[in-house]
N, C-alpha and C. Protein backbone atom coordinates (compact mmCIF):
# COMPACT_ATOMS: atom_id res chain seq x y z
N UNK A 1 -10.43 -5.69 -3.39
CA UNK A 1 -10.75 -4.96 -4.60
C UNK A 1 -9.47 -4.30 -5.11
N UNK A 2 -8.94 -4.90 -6.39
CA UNK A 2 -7.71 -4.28 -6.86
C UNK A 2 -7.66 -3.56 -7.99
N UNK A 3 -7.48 -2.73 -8.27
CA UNK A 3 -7.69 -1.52 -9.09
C UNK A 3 -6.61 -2.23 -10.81
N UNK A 4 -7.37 -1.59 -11.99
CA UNK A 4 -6.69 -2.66 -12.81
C UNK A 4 -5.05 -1.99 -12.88
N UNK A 5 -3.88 -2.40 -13.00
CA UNK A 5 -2.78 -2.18 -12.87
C UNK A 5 -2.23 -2.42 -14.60
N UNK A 6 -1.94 -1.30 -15.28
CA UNK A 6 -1.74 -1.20 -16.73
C UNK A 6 -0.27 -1.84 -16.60
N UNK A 7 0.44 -2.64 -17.88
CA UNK A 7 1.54 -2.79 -18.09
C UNK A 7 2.76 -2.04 -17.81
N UNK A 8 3.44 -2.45 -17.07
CA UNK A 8 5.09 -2.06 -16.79
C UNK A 8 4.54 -0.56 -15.43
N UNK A 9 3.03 -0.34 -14.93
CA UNK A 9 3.07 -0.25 -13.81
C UNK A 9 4.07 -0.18 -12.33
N UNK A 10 4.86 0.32 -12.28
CA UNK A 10 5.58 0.17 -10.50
C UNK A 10 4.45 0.28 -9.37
N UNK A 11 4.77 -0.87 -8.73
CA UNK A 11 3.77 -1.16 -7.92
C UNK A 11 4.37 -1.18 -6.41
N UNK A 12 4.30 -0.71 -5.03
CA UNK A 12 4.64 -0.75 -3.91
C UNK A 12 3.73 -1.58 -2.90
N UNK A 13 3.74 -2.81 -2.65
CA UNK A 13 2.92 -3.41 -2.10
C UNK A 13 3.23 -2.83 -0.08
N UNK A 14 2.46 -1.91 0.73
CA UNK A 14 3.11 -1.60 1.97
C UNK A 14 2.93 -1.76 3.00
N UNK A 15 3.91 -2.81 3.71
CA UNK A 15 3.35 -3.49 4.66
C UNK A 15 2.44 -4.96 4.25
N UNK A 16 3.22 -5.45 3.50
CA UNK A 16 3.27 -6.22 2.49
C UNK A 16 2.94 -7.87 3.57
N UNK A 17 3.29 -8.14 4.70
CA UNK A 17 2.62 -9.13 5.16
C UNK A 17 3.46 -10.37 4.15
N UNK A 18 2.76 -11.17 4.29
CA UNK A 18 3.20 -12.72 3.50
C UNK A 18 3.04 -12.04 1.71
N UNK A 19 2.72 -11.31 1.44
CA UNK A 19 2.49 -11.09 -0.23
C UNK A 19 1.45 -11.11 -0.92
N UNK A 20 -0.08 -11.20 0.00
CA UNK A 20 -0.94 -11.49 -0.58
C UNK A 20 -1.10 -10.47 -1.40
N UNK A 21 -1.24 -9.26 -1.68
CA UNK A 21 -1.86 -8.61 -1.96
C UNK A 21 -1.04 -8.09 -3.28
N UNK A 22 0.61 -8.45 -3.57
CA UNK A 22 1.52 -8.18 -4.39
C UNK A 22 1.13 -9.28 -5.57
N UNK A 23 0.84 -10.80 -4.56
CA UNK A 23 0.46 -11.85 -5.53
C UNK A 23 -0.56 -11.54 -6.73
N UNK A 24 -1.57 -10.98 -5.81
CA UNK A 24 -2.88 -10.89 -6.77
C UNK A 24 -2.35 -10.26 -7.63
N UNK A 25 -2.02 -8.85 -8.15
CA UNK A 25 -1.29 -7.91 -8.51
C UNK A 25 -0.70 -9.18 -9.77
N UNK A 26 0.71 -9.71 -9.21
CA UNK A 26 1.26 -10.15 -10.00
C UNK A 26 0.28 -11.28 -11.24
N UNK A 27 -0.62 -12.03 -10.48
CA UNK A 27 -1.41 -12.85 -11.56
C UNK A 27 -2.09 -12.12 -12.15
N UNK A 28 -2.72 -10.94 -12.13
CA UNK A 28 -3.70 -9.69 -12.80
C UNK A 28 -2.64 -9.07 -13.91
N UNK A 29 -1.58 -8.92 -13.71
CA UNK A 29 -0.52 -8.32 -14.33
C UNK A 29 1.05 -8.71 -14.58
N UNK A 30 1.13 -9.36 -14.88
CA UNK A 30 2.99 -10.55 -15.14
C UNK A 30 3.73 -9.26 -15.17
N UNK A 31 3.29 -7.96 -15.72
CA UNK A 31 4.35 -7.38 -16.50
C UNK A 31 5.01 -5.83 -15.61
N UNK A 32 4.14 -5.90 -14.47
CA UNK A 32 4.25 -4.77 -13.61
C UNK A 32 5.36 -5.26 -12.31
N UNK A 33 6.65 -4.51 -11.92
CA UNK A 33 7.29 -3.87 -11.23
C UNK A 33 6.99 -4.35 -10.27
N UNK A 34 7.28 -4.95 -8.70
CA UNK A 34 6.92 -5.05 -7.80
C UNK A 34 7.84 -4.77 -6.84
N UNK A 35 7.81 -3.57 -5.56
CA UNK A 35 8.42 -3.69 -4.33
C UNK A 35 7.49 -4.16 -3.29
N UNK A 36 7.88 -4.98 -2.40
CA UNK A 36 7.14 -4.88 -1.59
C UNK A 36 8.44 -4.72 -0.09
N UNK A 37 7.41 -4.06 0.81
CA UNK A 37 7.61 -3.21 2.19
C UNK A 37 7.21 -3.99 3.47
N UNK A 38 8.04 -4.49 4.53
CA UNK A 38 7.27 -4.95 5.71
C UNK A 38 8.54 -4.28 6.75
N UNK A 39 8.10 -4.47 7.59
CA UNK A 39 8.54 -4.20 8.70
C UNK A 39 9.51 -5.84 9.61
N UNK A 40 8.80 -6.75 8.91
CA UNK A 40 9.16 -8.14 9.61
C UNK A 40 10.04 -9.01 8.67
N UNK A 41 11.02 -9.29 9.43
CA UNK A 41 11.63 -9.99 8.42
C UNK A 41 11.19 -11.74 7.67
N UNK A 42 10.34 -11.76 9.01
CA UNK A 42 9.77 -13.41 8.82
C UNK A 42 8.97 -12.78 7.46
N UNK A 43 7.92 -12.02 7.39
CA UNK A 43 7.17 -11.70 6.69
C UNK A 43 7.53 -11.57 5.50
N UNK A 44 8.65 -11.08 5.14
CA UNK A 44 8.98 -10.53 3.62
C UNK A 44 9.92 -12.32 2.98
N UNK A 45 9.93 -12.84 3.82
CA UNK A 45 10.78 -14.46 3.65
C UNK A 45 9.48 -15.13 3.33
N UNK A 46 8.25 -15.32 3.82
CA UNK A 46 7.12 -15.19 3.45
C UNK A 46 6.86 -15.06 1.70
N UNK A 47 6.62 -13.48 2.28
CA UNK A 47 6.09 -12.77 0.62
C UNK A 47 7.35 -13.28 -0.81
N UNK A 48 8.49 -13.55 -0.26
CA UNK A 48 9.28 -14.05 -1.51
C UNK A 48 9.23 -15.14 -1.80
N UNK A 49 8.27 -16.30 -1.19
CA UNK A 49 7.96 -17.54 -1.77
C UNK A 49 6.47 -17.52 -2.58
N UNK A 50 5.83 -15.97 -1.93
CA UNK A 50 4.37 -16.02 -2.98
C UNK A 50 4.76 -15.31 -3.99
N UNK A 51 5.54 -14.50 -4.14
CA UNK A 51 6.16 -13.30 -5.25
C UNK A 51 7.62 -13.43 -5.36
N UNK A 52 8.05 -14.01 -5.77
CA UNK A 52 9.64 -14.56 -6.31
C UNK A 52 10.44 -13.52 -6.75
N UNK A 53 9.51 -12.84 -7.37
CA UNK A 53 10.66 -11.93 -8.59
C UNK A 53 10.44 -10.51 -8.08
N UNK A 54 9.63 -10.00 -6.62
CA UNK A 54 9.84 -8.84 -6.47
C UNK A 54 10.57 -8.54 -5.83
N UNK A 55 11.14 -7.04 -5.74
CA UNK A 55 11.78 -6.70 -5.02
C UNK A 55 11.83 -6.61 -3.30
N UNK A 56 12.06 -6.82 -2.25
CA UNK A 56 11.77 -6.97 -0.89
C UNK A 56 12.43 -5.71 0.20
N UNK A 57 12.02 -5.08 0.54
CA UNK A 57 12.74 -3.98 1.43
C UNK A 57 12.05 -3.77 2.84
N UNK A 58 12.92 -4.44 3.59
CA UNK A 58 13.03 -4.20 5.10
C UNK A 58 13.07 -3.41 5.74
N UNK A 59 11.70 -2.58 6.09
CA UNK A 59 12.01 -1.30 6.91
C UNK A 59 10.73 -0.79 7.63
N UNK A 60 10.33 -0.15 8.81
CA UNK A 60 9.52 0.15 9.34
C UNK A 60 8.30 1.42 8.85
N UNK A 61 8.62 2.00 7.64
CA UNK A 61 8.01 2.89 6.94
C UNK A 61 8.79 3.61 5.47
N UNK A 62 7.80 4.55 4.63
CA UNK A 62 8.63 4.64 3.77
C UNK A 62 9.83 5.19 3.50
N UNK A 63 10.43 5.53 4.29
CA UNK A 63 11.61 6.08 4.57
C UNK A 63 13.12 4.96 4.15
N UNK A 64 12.18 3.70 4.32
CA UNK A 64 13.47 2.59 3.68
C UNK A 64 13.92 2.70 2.50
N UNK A 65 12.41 3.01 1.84
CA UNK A 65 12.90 3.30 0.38
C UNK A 65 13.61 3.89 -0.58
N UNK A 66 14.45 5.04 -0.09
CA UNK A 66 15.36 5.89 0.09
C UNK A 66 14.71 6.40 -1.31
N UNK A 67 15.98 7.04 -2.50
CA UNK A 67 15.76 7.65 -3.45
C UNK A 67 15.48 7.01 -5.00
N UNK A 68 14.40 5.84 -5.07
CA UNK A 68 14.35 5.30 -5.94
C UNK A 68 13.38 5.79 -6.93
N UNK A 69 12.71 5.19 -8.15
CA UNK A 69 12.05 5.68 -9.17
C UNK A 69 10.74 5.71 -8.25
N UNK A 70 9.80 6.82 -8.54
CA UNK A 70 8.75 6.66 -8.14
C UNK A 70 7.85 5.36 -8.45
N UNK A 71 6.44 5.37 -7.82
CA UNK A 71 5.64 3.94 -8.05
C UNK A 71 4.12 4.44 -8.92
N UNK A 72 4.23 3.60 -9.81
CA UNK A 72 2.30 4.37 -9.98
C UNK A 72 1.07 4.29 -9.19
N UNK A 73 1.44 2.76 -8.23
CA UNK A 73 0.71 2.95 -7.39
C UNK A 73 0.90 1.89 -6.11
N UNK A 74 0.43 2.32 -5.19
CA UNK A 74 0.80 2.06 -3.83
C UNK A 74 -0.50 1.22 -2.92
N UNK A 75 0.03 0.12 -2.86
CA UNK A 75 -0.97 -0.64 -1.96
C UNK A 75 -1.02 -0.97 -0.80
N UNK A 76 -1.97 -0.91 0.16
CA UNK A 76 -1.90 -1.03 1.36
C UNK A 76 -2.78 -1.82 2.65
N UNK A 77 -2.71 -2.65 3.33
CA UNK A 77 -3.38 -3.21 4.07
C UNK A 77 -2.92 -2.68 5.32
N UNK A 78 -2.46 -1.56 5.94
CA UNK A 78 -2.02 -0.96 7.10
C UNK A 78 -1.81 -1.31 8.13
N UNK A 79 -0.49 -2.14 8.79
CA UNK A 79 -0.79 -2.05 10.52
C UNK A 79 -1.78 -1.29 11.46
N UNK A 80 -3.13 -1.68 12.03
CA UNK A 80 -3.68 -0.33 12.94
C UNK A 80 -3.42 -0.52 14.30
N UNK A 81 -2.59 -2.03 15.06
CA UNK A 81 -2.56 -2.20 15.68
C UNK A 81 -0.80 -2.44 16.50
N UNK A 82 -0.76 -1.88 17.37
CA UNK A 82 0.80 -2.68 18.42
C UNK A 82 0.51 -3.29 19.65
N UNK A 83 0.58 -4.14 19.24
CA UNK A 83 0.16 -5.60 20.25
C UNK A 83 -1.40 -5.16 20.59
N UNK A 84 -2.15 -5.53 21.30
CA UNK A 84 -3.81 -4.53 21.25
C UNK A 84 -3.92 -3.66 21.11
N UNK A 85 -3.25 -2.68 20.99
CA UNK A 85 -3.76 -1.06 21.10
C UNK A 85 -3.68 -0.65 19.63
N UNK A 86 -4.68 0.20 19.58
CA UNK A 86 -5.12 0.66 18.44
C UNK A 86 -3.75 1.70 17.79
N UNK A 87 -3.28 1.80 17.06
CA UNK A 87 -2.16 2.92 16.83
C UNK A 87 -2.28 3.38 15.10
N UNK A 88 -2.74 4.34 14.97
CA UNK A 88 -3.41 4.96 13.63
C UNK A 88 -1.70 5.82 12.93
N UNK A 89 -0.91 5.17 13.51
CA UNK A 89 0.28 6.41 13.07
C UNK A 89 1.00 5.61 12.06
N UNK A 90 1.27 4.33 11.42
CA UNK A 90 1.35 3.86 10.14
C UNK A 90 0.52 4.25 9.52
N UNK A 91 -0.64 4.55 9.47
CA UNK A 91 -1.62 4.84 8.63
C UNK A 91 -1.36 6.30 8.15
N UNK A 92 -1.21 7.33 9.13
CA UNK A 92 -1.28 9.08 9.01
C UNK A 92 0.28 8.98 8.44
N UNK A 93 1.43 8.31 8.88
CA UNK A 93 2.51 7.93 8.01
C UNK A 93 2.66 8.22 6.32
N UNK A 94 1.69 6.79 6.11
CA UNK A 94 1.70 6.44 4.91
C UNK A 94 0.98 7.38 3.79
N UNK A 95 -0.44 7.66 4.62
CA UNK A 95 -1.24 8.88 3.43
C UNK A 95 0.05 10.25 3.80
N UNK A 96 0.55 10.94 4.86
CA UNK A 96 1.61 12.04 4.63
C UNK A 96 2.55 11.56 3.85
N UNK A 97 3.25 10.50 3.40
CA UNK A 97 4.30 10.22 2.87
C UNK A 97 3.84 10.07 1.56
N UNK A 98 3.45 9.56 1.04
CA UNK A 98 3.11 8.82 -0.44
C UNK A 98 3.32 9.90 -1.25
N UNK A 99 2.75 11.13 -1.10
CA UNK A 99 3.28 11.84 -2.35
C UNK A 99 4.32 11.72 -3.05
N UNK A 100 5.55 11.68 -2.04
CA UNK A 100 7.07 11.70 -2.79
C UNK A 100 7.16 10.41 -3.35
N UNK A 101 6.70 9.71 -3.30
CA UNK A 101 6.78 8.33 -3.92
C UNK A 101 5.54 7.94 -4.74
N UNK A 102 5.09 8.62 -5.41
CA UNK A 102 4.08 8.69 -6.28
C UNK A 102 4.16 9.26 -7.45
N UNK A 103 4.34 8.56 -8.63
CA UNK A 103 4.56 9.17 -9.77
C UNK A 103 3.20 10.20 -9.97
N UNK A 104 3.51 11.20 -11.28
CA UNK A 104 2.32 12.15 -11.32
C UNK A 104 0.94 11.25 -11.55
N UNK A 105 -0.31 10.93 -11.09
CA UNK A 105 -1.19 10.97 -11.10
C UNK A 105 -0.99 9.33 -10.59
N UNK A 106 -0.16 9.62 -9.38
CA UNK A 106 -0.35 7.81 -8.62
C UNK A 106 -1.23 8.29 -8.16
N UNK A 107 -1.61 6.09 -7.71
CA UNK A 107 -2.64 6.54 -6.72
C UNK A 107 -2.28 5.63 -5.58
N UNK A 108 -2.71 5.83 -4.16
CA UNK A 108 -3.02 5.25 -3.19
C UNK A 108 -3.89 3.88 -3.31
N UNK A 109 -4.03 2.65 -2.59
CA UNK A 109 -5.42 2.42 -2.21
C UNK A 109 -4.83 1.60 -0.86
N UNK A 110 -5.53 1.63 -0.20
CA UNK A 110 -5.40 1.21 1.14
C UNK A 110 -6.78 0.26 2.09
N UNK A 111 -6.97 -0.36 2.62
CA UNK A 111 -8.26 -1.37 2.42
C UNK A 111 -8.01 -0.93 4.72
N UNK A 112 -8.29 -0.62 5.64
CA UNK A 112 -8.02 -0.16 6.44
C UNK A 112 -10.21 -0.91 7.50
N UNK A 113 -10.23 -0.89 8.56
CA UNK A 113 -11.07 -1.23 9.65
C UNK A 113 -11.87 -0.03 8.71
N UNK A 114 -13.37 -0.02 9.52
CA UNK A 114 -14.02 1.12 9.57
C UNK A 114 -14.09 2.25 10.48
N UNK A 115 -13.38 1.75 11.44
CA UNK A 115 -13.02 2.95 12.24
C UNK A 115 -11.98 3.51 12.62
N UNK A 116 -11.06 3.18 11.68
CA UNK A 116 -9.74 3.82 11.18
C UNK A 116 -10.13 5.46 11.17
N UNK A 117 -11.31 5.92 10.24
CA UNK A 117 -11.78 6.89 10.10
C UNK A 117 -10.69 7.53 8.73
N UNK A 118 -10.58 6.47 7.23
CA UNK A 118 -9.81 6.55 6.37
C UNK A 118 -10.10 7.50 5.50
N UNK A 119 -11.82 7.75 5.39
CA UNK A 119 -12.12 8.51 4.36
C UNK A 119 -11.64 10.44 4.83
N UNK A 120 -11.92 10.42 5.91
CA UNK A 120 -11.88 11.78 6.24
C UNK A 120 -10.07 12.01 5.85
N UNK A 121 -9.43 11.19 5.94
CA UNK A 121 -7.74 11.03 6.02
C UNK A 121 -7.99 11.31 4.68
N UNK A 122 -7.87 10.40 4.05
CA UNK A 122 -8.00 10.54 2.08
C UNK A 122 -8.38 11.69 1.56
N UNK A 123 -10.09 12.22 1.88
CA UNK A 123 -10.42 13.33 1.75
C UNK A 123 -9.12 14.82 1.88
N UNK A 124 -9.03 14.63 2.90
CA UNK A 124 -8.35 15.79 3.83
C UNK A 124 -6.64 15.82 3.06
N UNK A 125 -6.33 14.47 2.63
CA UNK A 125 -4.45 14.72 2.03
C UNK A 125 -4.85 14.71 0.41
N UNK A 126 -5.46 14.26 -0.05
CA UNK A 126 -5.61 13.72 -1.37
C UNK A 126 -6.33 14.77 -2.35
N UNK A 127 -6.36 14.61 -3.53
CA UNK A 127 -6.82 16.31 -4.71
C UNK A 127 -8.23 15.10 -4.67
N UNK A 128 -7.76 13.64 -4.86
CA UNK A 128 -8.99 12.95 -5.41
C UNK A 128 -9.10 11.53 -4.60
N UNK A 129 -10.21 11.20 -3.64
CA UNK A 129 -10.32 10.86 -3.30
C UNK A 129 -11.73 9.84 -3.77
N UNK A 130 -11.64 8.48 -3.46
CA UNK A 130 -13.40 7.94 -3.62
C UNK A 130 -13.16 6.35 -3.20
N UNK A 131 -14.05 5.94 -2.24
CA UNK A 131 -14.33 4.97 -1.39
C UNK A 131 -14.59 3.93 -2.72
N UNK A 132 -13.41 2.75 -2.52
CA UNK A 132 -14.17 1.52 -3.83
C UNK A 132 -14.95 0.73 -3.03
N UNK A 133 -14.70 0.44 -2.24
CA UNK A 133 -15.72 -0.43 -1.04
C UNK A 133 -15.78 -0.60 -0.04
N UNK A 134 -16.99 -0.70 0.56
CA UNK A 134 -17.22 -1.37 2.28
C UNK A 134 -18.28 -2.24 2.22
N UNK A 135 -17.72 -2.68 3.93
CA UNK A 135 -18.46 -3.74 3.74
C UNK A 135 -18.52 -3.69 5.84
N UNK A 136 -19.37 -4.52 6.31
CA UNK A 136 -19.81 -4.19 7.62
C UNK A 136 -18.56 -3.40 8.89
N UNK A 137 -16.80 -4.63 7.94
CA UNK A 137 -15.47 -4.24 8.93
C UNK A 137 -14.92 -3.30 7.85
N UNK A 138 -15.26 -3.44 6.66
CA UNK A 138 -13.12 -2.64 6.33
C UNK A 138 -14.17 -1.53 5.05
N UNK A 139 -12.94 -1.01 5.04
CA UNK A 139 -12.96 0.18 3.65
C UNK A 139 -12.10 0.20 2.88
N UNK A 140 -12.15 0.42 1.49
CA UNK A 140 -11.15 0.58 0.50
C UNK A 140 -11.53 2.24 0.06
N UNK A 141 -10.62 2.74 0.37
CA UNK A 141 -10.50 4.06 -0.34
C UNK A 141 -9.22 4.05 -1.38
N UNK A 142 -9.21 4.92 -2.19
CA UNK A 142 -8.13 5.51 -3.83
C UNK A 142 -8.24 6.79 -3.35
N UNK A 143 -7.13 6.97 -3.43
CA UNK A 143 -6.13 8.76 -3.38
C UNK A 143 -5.57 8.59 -4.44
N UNK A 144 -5.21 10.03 -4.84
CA UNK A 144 -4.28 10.97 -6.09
C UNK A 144 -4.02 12.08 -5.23
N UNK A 145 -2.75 12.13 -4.86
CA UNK A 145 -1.95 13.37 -4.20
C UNK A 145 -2.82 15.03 -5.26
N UNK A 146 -2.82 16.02 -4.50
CA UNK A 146 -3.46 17.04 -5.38
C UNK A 146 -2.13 17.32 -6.54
């Protein structure tokens, strides 16, 4: 579920994987901005054969991103896992971080397991928070920093 993305949009795809999620983005919208974020380098070699023209930045969280223009909005399919074990700290990462990288009235959305336990996270960092969907495994929640 992708939220509609208005023209000339900056978009942060995070943890960006092969690009799926930058792709959609890009066919919904030709005209919007794209970084996308992984941690893997195979991965972002990947995402630049599904998304050509975005930008690619190699780094383990947002901290790679150093001091660039803010994004309007920030997408996310979250690592929850290191090798089996459950590890929720990309996730508490990404909702603490995003503010600074959120233009005024960005938003979050992040698509995360159901027992991530995302909404109470969203709720708890966010002015505005609201679940776009579930479904038996995952959740999509939207944040707006207060």
């Amino acid at each position: 579920m992708l939220p509609d993305v208005a023209a000339g949009t900056r978009v942060l795809d995070f943890g960006c994987g092969a690009g799926v999620i930058a792709r959609a983005v890009r066919e919904r919208q030709p005209d919007a901005p794209l970084t996308l974020l992984d941690i893997d380098a195979v991965a972002l070699h990947a995402a630049r054969q599904n998304v050509p023209d975005a930008e690619l930045v190699l780094s383990d969280g947002l901290d790679g991103l150093g001091t660039r223009e803010r994004f309007g909005l920030i997408l996310s399919n979250p690592p929850l896992h290191r090798g089996k074990d459950e590890d929720f700290g990309m996730l508490d990462a990404l909702v603490a971080g995003t503010k600074q990288y959120l233009k005024l009235r960005g938003t979050l959305v992040a698509v995360t397991q159901r027992t991530a336990g995302i909404g109470k996270l969203f709720k708890t960092a966010f002015g505005h928070s609201d679940m776009l969907l579930e479904t038996t495994q995952f959740q999509v929640w939207s944040g707006t920093p207060k």
